[in-house]
C-alpha atoms as a PDB file:
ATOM      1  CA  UNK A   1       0.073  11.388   7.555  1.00  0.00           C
ATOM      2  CA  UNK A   2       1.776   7.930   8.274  1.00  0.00           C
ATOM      3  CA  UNK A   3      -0.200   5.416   9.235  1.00  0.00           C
ATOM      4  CA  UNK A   4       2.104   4.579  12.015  1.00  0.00           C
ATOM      5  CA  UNK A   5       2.356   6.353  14.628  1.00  0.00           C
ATOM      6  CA  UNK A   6       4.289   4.589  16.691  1.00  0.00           C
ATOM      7  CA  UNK A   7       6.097   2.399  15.417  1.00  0.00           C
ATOM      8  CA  UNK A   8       8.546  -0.110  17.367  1.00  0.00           C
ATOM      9  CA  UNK A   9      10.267  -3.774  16.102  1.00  0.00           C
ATOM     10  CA  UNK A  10       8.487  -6.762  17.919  1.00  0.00           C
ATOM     11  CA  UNK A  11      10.838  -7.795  21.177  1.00  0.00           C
ATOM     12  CA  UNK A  12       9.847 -10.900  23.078  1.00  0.00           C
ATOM     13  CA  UNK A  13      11.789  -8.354  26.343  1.00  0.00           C
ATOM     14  CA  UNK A  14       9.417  -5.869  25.771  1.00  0.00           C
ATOM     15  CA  UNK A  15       6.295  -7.409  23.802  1.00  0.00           C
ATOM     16  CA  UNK A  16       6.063 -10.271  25.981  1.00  0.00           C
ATOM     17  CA  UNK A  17       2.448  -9.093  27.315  1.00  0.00           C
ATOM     18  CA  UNK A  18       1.494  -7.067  24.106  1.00  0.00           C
ATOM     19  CA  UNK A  19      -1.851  -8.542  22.622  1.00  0.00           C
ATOM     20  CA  UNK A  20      -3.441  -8.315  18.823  1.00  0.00           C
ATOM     21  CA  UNK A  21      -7.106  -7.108  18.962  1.00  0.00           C
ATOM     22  CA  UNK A  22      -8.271  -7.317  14.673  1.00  0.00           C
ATOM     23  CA  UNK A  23     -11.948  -6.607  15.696  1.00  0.00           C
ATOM     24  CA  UNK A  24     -11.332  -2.738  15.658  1.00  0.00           C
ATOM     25  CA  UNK A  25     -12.609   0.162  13.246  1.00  0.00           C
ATOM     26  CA  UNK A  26     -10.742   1.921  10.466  1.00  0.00           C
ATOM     27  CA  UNK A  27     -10.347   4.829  12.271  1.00  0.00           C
ATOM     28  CA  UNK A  28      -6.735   4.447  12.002  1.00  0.00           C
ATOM     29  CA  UNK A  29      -6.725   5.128   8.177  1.00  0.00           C
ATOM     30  CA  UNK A  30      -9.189   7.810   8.460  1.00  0.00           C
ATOM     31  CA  UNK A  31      -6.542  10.484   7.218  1.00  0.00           C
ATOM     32  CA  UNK A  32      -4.732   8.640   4.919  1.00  0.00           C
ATOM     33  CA  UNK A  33      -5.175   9.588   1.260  1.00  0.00           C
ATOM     34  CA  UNK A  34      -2.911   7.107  -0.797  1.00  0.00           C
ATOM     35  CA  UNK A  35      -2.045   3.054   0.524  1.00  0.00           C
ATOM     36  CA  UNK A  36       0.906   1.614  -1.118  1.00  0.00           C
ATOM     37  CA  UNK A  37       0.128  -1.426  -3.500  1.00  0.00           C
ATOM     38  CA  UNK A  38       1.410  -4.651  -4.060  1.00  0.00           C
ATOM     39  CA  UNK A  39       1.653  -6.754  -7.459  1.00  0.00           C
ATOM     40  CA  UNK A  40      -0.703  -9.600  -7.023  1.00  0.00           C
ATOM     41  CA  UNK A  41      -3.923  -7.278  -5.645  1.00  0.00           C
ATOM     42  CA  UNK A  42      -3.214  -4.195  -8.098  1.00  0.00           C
ATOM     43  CA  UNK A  43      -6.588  -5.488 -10.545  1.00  0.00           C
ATOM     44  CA  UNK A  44      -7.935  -6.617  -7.588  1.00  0.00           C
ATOM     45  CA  UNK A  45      -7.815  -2.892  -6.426  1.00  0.00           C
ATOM     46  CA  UNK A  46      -8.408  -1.678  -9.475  1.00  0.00           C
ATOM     47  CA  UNK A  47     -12.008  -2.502  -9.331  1.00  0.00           C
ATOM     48  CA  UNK A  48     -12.577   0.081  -6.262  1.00  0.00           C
ATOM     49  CA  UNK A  49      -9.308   2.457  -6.406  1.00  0.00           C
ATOM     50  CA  UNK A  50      -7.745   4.957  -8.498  1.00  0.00           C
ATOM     51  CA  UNK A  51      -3.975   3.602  -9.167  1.00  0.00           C
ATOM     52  CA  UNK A  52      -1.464   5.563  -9.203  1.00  0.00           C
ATOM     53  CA  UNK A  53       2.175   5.240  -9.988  1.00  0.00           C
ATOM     54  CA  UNK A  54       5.119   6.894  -7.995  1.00  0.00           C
ATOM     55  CA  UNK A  55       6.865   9.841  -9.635  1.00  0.00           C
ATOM     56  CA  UNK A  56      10.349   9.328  -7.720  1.00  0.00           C
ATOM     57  CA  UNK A  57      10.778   5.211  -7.098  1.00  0.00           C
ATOM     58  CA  UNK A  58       8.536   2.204  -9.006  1.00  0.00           C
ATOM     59  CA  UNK A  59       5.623   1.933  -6.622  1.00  0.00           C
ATOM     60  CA  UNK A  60       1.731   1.847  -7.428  1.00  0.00           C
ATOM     61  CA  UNK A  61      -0.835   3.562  -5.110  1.00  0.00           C
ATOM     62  CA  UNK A  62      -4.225   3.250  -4.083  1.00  0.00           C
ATOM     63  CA  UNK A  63      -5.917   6.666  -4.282  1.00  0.00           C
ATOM     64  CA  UNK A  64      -7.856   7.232  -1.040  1.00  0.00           C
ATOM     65  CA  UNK A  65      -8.997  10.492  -1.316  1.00  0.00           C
ATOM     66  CA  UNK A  66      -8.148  13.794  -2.866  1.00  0.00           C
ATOM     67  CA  UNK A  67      -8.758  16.237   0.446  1.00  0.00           C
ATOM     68  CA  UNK A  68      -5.868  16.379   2.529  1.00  0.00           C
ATOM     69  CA  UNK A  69      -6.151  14.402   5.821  1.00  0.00           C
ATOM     70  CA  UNK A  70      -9.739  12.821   4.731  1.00  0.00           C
ATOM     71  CA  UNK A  71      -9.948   9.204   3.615  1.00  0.00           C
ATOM     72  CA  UNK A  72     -13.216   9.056   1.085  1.00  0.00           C
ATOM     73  CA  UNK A  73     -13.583   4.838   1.817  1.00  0.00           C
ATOM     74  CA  UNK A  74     -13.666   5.079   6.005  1.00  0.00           C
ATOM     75  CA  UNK A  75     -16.663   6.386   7.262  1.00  0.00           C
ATOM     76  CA  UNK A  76     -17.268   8.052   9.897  1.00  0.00           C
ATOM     77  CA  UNK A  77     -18.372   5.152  12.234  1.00  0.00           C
ATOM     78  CA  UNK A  78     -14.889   4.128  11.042  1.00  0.00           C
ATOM     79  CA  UNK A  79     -16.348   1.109   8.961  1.00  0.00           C
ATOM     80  CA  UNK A  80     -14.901   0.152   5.223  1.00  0.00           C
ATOM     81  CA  UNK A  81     -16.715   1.617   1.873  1.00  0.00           C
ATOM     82  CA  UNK A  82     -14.799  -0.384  -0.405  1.00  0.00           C
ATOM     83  CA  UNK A  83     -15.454  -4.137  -1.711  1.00  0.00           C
ATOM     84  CA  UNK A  84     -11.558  -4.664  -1.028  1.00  0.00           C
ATOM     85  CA  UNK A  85      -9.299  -3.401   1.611  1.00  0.00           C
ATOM     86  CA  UNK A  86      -5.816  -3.133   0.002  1.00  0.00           C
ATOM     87  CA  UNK A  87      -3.458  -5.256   2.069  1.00  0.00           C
ATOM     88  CA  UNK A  88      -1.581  -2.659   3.727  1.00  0.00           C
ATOM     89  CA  UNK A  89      -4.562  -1.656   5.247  1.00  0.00           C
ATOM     90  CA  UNK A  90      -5.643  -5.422   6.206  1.00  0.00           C
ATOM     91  CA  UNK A  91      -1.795  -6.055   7.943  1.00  0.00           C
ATOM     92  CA  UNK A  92      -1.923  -3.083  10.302  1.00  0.00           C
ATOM     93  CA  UNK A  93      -1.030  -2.645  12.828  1.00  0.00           C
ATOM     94  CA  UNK A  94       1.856  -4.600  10.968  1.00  0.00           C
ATOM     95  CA  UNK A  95       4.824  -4.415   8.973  1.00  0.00           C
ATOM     96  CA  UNK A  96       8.467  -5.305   8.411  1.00  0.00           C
ATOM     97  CA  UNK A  97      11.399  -3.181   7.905  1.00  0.00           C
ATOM     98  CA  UNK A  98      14.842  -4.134   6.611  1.00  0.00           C
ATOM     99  CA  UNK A  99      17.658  -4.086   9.658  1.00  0.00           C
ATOM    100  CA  UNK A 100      20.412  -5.444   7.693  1.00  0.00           C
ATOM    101  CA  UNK A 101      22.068  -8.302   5.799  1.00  0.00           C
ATOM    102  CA  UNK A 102      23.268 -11.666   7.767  1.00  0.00           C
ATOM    103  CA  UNK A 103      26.265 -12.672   7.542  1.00  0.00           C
ATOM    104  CA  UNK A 104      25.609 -15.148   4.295  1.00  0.00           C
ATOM    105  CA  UNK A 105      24.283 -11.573   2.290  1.00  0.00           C
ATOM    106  CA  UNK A 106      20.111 -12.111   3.434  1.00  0.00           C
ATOM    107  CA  UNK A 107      18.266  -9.163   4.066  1.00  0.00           C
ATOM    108  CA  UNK A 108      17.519  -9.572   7.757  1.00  0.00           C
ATOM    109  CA  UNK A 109      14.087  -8.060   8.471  1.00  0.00           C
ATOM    110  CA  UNK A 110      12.480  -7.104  11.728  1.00  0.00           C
ATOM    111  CA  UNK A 111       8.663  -6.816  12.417  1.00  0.00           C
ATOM    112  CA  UNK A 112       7.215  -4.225  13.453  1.00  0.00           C
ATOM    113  CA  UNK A 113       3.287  -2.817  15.497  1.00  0.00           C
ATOM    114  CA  UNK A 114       2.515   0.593  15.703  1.00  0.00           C
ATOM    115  CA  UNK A 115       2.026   0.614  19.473  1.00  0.00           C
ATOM    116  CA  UNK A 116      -0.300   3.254  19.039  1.00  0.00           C
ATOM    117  CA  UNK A 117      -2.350   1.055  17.495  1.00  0.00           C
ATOM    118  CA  UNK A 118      -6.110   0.188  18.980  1.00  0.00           C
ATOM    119  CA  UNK A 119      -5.497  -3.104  17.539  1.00  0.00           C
ATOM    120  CA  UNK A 120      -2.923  -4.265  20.771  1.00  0.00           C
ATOM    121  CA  UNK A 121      -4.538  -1.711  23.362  1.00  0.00           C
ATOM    122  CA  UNK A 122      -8.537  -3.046  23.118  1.00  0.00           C
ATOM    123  CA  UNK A 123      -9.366  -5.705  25.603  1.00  0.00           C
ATOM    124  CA  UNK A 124      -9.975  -9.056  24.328  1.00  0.00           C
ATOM    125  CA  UNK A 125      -6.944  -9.808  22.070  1.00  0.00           C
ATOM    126  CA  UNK A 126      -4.624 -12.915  21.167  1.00  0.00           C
ATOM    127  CA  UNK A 127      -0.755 -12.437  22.697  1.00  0.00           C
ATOM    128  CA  UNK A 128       2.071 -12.286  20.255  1.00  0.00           C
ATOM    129  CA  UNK A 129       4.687 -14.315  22.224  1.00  0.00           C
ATOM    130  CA  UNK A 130       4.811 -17.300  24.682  1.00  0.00           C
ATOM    131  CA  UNK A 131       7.930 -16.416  26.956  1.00  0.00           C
ATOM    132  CA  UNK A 132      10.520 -15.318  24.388  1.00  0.00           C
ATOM    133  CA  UNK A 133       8.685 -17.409  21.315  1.00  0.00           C
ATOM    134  CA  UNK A 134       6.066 -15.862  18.772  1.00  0.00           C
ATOM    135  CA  UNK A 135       2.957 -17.493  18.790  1.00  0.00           C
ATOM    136  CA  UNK A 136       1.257 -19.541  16.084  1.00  0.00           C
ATOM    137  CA  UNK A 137      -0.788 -16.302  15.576  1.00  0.00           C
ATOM    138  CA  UNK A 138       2.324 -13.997  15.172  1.00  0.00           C
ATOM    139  CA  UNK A 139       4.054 -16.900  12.585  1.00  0.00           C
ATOM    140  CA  UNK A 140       1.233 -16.908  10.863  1.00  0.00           C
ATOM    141  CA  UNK A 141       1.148 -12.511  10.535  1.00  0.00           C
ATOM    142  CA  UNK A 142       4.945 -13.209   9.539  1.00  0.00           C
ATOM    143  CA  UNK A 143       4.338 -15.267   6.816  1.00  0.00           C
ATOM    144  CA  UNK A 144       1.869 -13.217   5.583  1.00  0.00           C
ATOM    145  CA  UNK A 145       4.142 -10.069   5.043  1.00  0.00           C
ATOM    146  CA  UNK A 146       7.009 -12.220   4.268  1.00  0.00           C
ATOM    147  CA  UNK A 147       4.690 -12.924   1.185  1.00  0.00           C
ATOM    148  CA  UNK A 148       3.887  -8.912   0.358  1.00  0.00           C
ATOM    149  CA  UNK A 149       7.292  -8.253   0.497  1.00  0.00           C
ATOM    150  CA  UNK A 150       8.044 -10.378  -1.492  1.00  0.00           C
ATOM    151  CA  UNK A 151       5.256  -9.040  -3.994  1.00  0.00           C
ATOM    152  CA  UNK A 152       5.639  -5.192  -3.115  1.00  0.00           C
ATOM    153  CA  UNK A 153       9.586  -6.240  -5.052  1.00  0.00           C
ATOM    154  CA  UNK A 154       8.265  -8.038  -7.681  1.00  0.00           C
ATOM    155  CA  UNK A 155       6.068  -4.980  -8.064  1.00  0.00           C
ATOM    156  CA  UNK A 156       9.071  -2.434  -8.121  1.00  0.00           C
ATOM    157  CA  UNK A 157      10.369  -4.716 -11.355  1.00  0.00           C
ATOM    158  CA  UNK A 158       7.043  -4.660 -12.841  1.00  0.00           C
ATOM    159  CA  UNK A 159       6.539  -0.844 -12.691  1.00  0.00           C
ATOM    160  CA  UNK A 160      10.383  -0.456 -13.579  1.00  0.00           C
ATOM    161  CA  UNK A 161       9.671  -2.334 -16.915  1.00  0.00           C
ATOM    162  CA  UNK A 162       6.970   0.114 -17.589  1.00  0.00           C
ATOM    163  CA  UNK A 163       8.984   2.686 -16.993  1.00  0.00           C
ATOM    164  CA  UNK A 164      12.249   1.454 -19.106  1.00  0.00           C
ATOM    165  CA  UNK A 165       9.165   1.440 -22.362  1.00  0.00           C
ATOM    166  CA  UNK A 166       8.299   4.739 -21.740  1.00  0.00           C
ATOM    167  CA  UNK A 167       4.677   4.035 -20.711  1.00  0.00           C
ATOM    168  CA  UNK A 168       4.638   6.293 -17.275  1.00  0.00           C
ATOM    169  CA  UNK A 169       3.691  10.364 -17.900  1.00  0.00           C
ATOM    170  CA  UNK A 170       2.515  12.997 -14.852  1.00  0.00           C
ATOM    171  CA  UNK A 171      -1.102  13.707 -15.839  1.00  0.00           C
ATOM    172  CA  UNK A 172      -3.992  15.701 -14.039  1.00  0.00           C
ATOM    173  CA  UNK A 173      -7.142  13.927 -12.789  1.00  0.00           C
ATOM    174  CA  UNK A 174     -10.524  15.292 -12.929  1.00  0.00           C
ATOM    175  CA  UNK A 175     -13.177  14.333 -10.900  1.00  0.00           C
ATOM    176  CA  UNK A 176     -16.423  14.095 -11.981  1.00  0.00           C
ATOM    177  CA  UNK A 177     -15.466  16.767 -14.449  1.00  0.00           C
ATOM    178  CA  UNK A 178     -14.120  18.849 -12.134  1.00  0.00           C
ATOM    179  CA  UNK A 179     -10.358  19.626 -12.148  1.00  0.00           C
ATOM    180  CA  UNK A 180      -7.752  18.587  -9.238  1.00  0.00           C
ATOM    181  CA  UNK A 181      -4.749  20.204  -8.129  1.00  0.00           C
ATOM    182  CA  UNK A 182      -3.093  16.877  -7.745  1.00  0.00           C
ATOM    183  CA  UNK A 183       0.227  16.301  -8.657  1.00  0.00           C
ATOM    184  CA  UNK A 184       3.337  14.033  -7.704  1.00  0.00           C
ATOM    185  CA  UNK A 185       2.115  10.791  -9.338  1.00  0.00           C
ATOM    186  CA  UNK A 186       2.046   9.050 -12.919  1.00  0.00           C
ATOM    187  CA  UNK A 187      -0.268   6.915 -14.757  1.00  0.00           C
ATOM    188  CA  UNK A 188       0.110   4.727 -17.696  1.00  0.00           C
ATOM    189  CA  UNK A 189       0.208   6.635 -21.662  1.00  0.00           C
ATOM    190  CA  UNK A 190      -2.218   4.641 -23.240  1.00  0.00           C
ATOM    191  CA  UNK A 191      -1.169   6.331 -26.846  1.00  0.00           C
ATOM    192  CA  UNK A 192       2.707   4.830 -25.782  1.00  0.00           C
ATOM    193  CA  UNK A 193       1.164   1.745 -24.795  1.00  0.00           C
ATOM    194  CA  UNK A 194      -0.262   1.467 -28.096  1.00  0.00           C
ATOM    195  CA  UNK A 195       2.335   2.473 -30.229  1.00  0.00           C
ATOM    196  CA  UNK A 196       4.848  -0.757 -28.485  1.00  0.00           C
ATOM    197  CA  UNK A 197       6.284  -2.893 -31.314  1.00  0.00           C
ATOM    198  CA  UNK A 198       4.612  -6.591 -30.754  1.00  0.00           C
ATOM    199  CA  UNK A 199       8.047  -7.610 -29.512  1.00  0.00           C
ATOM    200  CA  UNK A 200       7.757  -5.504 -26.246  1.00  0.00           C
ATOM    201  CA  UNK A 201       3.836  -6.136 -25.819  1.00  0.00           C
ATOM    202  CA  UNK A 202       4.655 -10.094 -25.330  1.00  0.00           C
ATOM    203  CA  UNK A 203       7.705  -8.615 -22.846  1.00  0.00           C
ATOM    204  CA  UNK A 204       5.205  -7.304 -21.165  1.00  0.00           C
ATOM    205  CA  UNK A 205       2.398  -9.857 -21.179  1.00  0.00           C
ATOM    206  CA  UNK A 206       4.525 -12.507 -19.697  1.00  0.00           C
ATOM    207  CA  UNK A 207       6.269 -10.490 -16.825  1.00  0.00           C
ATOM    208  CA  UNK A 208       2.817  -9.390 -16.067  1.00  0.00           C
ATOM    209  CA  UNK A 209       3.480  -6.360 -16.409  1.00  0.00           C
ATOM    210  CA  UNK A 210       0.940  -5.578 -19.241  1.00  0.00           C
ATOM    211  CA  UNK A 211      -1.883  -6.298 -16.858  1.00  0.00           C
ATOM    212  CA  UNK A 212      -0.677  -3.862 -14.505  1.00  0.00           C
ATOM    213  CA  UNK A 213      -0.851  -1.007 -17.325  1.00  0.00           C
ATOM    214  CA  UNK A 214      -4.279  -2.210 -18.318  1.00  0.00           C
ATOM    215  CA  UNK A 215      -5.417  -2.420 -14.572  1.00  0.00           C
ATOM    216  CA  UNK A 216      -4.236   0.990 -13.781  1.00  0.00           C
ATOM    217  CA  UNK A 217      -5.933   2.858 -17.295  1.00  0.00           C
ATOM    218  CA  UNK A 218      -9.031   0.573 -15.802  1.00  0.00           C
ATOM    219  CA  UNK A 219      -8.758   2.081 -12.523  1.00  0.00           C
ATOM    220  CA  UNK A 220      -9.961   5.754 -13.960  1.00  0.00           C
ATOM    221  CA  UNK A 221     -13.239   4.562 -14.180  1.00  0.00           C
ATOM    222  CA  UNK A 222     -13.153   5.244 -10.279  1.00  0.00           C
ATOM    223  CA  UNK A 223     -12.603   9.028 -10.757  1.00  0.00           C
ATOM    224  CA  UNK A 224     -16.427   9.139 -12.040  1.00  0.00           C
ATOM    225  CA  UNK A 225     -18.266   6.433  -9.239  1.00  0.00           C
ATOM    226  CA  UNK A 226     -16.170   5.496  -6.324  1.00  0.00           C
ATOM    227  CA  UNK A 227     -16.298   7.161  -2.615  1.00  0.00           C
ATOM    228  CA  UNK A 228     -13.068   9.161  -4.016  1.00  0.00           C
ATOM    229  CA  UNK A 229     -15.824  10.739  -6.885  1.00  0.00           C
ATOM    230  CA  UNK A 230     -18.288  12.237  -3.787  1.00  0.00           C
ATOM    231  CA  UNK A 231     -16.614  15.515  -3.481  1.00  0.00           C
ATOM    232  CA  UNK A 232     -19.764  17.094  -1.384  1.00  0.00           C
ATOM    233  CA  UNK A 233     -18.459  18.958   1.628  1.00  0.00           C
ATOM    234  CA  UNK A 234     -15.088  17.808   1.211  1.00  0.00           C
ATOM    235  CA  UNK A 235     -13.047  20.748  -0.477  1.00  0.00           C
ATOM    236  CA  UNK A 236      -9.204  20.331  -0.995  1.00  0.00           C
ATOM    237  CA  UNK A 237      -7.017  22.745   0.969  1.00  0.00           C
ATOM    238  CA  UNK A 238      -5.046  23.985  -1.999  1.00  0.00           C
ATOM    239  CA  UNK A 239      -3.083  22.012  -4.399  1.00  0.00           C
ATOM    240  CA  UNK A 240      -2.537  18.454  -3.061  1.00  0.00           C
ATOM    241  CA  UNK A 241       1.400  17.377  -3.767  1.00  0.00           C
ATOM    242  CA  UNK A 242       1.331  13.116  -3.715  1.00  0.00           C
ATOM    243  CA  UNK A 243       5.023  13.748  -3.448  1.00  0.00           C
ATOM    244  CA  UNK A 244       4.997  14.786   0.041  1.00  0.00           C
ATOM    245  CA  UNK A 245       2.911  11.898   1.069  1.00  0.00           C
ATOM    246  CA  UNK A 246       4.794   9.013  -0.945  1.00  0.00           C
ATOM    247  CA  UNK A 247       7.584   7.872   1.807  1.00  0.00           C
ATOM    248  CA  UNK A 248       7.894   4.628   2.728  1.00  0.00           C
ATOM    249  CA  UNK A 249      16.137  -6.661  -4.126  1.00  0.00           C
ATOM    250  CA  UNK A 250      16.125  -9.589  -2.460  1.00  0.00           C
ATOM    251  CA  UNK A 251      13.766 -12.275  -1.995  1.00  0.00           C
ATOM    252  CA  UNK A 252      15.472 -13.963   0.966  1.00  0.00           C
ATOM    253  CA  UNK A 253      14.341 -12.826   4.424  1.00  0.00           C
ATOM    254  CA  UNK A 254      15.240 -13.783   8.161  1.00  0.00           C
ATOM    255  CA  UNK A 255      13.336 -12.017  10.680  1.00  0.00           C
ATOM    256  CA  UNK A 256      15.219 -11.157  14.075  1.00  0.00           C
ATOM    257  CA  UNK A 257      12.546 -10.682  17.236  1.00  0.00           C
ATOM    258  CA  UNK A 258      15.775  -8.895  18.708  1.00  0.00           C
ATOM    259  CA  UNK A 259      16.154  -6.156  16.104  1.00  0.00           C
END
């Protein structure tokens, strides 16, 4: 399920009245059983979350759950059961979305709200734009996921290195002992990751990439003690693909209000 429903690029002409609520549940991520990572939070997450790796593009994922359509860390007075909310889930009802290149060769990037969202229909909350200008509040969200774009593509380079040393394999999970039909995701070979020539370990160590192998083996531990591990009463509906769920450079970025 994709966490927006409703998705529409911010537009002074027809945003001018819409208002940002944050004080609402997690009831919007209550389905959701993978959030997409970025590279600064990934041992952050780590601590909490499963990570998993992409099987078709370099992106790392927070395991939410492993029953389709139930997310194990919202509960269901829609409140947060992890220590740390992975940032995708802290941005919503926000995003951005590439809508082009400018004519010097900049990405040009639009914002976007799920207008679907609780988060700009509850009363109480702060307006977006002054006439056809974005508030301090809305420069401040830009910034904000200017900056996790900017580490969701240092990411893709990080799990890309991984992946040029041979260090990313399919593997099944198991729960608690008990075997998943999970598939459409990779981890990190920690018998490849051992066998690396010194040369390639220090390649690794100072791209930072090394970390995010040994976060992601860490991450495992969650498989045995996290929400994901309480499997009581939730039952998977056959074989869960990751593949099916996984959909979602440059480091320059000009936003356009009118895109």
């Amino acid at each position: 399920m994709s966490l927006y429903q409703a998705p529409e690029a911010l537009d002074p002409a027809h945003h001018g009245a819409l208002t940002y609520q944050p004080d609402v549940s997690f009831r919007f991520a209550s389905e959701e059983i993978t959030v997409p990572l970025v590279a600064s939070e990934v041992t952050t997450a780590a601590r909490d979350y499963v990570v998993v790796f992409d099987t078709a593009k370099p992106a790392a994922y927070a395991l939410l759950g492993v029953a389709q359509g139930h997310n194990a860390y919202v509960t269901t007075r829609g409140q947060w059961r992890g220590r740390y909310r992975p940032a995708a889930i802290r941005a919503y009802p926000f995003t951005i979305k590439a809508v082009g290149e400018t004519p010097e060769g900049k990405s040009r990037y639009a914002m976007v709200v799920d207008t679907a969202s609780e988060h700009v229909s509850a009363p109480g909350g702060y307006l977006l734009f002054e006439g056809d200008k974005p508030t301090a509040l809305l420069e401040k969200i830009k910034g904000i996921l200017t900056n996790l774009e900017k580490d969701r593509i240092r990411l893709t380079r990080l799990v890309g290195q991984l992946e040029q040393h041979g260090l990313l394999v399919a593997r099944s999970l198991e729960v608690k002992s008990r075997q998943l039909g999970v598939s459409g995701f990779r981890v990190v070979d920690s018998e490849a990751l051992a066998a690396l020539s010194p040369e390639a370990l220090a390649e690794l160590r100072d791209s930072g990439a090394l970390m995010l192998a040994y976060a992601q083996i860490l991450s495992l531990a969650n498989l045995q003690d996290s929400p994901v591990a309480d499997l009581s009463g939730v039952a998977p509906a056959g074989p869960l693909s990751l593949d099916e769920l996984f959909d979602e450079g440059d480091d320059d970025f000009v936003f356009d209000f009118d895109s």
